[in-house]
Each structure stands twice: as C-alpha cells, then as structure tokens.
PDB file of N, CA and C in Angstrom:
ATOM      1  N   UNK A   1     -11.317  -1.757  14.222  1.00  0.00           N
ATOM      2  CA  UNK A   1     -10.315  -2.507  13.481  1.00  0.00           C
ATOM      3  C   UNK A   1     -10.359  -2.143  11.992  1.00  0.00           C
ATOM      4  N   UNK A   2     -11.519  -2.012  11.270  1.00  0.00           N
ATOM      5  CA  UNK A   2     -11.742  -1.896   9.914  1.00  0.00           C
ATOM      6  C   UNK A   2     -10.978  -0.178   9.671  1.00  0.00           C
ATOM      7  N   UNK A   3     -11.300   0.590  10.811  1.00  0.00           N
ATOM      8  CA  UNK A   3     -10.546   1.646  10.376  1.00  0.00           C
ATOM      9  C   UNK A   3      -9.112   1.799  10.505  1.00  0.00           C
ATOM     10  N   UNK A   4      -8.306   0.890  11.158  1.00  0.00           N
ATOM     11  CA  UNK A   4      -7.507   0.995  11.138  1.00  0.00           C
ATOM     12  C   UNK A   4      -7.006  -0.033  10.161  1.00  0.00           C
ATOM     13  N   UNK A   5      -7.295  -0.842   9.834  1.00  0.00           N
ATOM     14  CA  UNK A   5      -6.945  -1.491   8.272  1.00  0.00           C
ATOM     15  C   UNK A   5      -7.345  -0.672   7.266  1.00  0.00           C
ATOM     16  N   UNK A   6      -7.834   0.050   7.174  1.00  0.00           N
ATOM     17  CA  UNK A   6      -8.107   0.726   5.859  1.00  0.00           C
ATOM     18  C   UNK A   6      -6.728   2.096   5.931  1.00  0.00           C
ATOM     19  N   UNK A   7      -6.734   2.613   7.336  1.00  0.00           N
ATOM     20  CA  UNK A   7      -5.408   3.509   7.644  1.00  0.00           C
ATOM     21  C   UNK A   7      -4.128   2.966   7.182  1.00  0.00           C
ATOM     22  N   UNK A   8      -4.212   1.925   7.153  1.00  0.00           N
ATOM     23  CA  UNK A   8      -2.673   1.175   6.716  1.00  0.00           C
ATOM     24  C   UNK A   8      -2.506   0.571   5.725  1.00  0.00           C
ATOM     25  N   UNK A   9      -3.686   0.426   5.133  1.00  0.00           N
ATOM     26  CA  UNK A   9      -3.932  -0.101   3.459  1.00  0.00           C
ATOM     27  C   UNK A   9      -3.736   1.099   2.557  1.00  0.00           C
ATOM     28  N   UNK A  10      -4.479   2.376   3.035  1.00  0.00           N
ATOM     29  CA  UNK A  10      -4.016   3.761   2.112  1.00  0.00           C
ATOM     30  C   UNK A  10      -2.561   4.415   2.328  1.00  0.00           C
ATOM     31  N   UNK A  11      -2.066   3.938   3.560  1.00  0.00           N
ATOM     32  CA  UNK A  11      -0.560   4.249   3.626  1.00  0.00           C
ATOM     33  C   UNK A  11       0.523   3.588   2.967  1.00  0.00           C
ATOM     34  N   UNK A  12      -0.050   2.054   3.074  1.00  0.00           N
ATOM     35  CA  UNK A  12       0.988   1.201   2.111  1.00  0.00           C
ATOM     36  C   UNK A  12       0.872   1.601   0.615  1.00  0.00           C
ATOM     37  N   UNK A  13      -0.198   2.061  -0.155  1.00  0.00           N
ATOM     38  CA  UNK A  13      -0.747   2.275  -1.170  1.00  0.00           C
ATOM     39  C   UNK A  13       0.110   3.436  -1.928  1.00  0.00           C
ATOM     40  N   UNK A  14       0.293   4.503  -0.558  1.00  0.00           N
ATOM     41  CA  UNK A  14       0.625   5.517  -0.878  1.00  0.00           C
ATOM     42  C   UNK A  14       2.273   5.460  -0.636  1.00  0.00           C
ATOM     43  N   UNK A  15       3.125   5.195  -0.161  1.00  0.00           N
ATOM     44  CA  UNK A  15       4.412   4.760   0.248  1.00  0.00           C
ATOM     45  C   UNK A  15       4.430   3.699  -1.409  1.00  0.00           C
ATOM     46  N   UNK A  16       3.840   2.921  -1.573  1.00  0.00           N
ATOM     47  CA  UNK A  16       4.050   2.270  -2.752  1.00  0.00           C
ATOM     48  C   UNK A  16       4.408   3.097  -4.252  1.00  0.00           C
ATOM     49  N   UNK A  17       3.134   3.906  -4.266  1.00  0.00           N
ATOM     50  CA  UNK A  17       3.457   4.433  -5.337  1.00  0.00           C
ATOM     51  C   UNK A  17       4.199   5.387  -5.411  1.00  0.00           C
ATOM     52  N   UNK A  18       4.342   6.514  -4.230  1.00  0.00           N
ATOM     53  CA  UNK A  18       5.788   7.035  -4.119  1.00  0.00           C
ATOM     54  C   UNK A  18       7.042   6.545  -4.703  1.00  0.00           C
ATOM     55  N   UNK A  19       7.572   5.046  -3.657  1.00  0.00           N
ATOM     56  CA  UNK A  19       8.665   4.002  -4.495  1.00  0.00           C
ATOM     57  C   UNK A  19       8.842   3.738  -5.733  1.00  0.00           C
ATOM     58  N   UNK A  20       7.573   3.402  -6.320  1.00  0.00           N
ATOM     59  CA  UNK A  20       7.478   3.360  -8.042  1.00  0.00           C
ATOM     60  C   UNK A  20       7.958   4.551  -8.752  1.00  0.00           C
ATOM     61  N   UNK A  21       7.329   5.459  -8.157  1.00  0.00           N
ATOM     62  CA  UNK A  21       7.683   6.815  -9.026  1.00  0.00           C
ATOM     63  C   UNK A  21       8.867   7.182  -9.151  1.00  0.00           C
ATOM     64  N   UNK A  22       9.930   6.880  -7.701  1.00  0.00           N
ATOM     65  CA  UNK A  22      11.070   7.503  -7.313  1.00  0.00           C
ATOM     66  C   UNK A  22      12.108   6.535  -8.074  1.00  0.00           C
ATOM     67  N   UNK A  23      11.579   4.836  -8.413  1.00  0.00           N
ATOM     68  CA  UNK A  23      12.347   3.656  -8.853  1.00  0.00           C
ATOM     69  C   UNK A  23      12.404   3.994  -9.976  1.00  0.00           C
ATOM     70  N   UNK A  24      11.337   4.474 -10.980  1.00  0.00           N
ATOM     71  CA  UNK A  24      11.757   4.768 -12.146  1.00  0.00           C
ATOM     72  C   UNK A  24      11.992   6.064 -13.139  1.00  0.00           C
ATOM     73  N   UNK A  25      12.566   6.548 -11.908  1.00  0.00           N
ATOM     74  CA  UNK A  25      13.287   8.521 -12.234  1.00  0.00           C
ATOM     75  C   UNK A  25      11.855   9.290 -12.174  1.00  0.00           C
ATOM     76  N   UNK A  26      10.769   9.182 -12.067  1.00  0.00           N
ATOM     77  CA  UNK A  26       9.750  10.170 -12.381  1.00  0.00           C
ATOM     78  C   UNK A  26       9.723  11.059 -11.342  1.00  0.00           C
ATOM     79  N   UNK A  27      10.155  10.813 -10.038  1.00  0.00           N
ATOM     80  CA  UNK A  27       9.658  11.765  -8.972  1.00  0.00           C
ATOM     81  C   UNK A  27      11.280  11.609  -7.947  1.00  0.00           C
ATOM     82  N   UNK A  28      11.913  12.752  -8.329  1.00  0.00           N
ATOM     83  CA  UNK A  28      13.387  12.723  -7.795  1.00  0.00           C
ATOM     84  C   UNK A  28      13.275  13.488  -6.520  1.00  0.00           C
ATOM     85  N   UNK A  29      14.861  13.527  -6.300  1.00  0.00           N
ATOM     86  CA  UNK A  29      14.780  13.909  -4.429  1.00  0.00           C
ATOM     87  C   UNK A  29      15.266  13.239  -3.960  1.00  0.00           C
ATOM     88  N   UNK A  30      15.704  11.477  -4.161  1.00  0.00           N
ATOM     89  CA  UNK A  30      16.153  10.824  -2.956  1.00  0.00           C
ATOM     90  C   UNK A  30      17.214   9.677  -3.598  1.00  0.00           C
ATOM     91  N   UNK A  31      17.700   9.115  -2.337  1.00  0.00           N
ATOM     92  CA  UNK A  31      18.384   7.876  -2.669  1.00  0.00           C
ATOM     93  C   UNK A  31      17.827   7.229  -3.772  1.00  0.00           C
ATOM     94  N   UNK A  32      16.821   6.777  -3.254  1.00  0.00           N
ATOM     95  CA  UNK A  32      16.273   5.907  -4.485  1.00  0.00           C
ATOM     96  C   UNK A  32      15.576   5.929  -5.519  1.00  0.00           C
ATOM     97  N   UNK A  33      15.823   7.371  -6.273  1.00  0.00           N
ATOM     98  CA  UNK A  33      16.000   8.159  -7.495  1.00  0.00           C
ATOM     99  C   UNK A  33      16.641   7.035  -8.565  1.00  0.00           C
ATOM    100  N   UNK A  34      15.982   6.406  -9.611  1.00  0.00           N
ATOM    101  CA  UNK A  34      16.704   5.744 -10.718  1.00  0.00           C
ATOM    102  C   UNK A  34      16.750   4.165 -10.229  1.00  0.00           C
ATOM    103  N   UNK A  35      16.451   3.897  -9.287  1.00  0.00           N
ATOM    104  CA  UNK A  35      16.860   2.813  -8.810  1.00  0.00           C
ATOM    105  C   UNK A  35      15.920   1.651  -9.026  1.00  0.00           C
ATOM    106  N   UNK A  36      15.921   0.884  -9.867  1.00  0.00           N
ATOM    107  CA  UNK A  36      14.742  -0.150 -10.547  1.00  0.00           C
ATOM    108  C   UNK A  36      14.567  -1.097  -9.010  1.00  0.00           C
ATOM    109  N   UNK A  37      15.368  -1.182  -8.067  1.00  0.00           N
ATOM    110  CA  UNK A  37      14.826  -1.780  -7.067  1.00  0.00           C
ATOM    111  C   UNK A  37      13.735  -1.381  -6.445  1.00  0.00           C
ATOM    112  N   UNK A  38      13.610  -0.167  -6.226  1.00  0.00           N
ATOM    113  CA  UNK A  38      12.619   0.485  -5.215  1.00  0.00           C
ATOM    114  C   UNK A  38      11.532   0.711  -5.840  1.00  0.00           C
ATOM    115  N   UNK A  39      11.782   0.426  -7.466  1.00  0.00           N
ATOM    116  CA  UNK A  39      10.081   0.765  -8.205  1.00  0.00           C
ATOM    117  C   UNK A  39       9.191  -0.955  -7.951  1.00  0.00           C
ATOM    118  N   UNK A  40      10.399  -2.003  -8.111  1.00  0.00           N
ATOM    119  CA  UNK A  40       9.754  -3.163  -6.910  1.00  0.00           C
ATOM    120  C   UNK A  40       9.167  -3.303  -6.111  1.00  0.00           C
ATOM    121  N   UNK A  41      10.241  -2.875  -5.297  1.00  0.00           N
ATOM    122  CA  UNK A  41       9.425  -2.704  -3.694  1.00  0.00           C
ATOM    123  C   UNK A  41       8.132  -2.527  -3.749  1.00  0.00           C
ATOM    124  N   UNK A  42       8.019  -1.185  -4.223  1.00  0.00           N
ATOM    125  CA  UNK A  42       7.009   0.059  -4.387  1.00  0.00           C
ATOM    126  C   UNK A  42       5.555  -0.845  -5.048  1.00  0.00           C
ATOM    127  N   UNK A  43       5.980  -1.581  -6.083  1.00  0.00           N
ATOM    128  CA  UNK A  43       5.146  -2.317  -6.260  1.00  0.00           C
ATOM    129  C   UNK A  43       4.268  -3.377  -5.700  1.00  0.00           C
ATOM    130  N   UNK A  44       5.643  -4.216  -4.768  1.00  0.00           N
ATOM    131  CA  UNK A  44       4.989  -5.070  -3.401  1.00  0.00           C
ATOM    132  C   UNK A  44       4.267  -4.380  -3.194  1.00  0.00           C
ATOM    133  N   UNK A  45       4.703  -3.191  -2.326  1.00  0.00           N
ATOM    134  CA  UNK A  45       4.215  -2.473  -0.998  1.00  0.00           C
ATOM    135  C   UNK A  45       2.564  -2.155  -1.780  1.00  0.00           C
ATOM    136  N   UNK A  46       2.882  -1.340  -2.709  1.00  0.00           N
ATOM    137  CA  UNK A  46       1.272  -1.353  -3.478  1.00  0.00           C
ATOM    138  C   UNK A  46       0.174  -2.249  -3.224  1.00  0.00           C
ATOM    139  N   UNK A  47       0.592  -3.404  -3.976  1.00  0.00           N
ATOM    140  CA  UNK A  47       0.217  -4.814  -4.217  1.00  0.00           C
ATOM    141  C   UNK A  47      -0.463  -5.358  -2.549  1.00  0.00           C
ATOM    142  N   UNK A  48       0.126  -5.198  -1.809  1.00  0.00           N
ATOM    143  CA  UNK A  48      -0.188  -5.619   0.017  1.00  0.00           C
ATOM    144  C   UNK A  48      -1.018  -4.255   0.530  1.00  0.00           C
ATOM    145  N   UNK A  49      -0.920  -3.088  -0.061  1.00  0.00           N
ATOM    146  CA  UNK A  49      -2.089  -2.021   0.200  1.00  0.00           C
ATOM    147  C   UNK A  49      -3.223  -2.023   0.055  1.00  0.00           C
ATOM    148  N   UNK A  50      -2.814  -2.591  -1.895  1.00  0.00           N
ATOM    149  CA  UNK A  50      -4.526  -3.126  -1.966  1.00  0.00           C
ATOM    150  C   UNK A  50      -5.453  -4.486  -1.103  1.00  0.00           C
ATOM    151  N   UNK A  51      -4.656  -4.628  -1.183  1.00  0.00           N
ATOM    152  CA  UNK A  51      -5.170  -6.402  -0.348  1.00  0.00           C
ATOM    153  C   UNK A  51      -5.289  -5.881   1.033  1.00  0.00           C
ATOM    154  N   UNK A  52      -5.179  -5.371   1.578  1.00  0.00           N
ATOM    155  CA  UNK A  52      -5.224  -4.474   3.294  1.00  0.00           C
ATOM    156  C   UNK A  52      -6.528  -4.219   2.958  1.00  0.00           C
ATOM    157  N   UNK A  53      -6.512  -2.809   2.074  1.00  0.00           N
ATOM    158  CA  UNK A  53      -7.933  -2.669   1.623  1.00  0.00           C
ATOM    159  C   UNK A  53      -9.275  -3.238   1.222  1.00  0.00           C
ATOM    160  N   UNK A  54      -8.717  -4.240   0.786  1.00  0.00           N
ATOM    161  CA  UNK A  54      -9.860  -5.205  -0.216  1.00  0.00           C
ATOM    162  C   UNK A  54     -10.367  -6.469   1.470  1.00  0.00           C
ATOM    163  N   UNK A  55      -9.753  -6.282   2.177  1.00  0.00           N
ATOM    164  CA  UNK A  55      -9.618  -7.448   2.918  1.00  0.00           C
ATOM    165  C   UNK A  55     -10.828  -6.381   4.147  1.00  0.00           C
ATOM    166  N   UNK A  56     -10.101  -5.347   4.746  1.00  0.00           N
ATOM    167  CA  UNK A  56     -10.419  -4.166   5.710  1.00  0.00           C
ATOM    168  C   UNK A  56     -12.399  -3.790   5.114  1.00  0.00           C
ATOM    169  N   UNK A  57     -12.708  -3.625   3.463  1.00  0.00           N
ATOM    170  CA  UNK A  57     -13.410  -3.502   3.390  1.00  0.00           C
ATOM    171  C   UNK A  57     -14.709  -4.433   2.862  1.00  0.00           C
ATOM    172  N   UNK A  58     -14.418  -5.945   2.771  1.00  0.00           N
ATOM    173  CA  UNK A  58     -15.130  -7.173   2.693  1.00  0.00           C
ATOM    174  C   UNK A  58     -16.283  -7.070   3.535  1.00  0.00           C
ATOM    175  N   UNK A  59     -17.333  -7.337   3.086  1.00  0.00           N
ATOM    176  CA  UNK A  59     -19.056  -7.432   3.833  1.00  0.00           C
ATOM    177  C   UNK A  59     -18.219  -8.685   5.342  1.00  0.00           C
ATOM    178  N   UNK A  60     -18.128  -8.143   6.255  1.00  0.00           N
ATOM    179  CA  UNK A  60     -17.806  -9.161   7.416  1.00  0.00           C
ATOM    180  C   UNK A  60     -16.280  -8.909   7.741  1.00  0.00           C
ATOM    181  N   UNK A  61     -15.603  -8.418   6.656  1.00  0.00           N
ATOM    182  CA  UNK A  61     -13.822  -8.150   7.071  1.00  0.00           C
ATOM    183  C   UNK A  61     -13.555  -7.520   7.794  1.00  0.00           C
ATOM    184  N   UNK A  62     -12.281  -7.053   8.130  1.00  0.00           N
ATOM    185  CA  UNK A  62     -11.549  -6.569   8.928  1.00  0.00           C
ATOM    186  C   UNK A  62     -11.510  -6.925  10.281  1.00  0.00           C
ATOM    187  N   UNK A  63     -11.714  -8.203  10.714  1.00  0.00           N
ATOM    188  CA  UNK A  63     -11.853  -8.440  12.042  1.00  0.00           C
ATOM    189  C   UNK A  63     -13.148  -8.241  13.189  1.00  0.00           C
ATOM    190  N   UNK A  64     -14.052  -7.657  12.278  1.00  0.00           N
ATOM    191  CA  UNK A  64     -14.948  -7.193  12.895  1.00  0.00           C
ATOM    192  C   UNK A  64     -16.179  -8.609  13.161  1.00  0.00           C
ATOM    193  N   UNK A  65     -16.673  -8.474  14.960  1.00  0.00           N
ATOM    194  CA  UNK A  65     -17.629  -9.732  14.987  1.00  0.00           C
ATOM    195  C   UNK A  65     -18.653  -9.549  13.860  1.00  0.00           C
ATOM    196  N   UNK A  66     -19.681 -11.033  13.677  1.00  0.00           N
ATOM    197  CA  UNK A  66     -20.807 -10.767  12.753  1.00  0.00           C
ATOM    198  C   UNK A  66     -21.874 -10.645  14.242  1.00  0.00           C
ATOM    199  N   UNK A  67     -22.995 -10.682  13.671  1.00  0.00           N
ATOM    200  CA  UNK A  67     -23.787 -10.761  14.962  1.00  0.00           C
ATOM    201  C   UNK A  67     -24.738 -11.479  13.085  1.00  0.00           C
ATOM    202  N   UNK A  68     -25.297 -11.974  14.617  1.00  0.00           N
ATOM    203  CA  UNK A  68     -26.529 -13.546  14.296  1.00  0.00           C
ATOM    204  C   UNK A  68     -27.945 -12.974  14.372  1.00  0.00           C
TER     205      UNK A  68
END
C-alpha cells in the first residue's frame, strides 16, 4: 500500500507542477497555456501530492498493519 501511495503522491506532484507551469505561460504546448485556472488546479493537485506523500510516508502510514 505505502508503495502505491507514494506512486500517486509523486504523480499528483508531478501533474501539479506541470499545470502551474503551463497556467502561468512558463511551459507552453497546450490548451492550458496562459490560463491562470490551471496554475490553480496545478496547485490543488500539488498541494494533495504532498499530503499523499506525507501521509504514505508517516512512521505507521499508509495503511500498513502495526504489529505489537
């Protein structure tokens, strides 16, 4: 489980900052080139990457049993 939360915490992370880049003209190519919405998004999506991460890699997180 922890590896696959951490797989989807570096993907949101990375899809995030893509959006940012593309929301505020730095990294062109697409629709959402210029578009102050998607540097939003991009920011959510960031913002919920790290927390995937931070959560996936907690002493006991990611779903994983403890043992006693």
């Amino acid at each position: 489980m922890r590896i696959t939360l951490n797989i989807v915490g570096v993907l949101c992370a990375f899809f995030g900052i893509v959006w940012i880049l593309q929301g505020v003209n730095i990294l062109p190519g697409s629709f959402m080139t210029g578009d102050i919405k998607w540097a939003i998004i991009g920011a959510v999506l960031l913002l919920v990457g790290i927390a995937v991460l931070v959560k996936a890699n907690r002493k006991g997180g990611g779903g994983e049993a403890k043992s006693t």
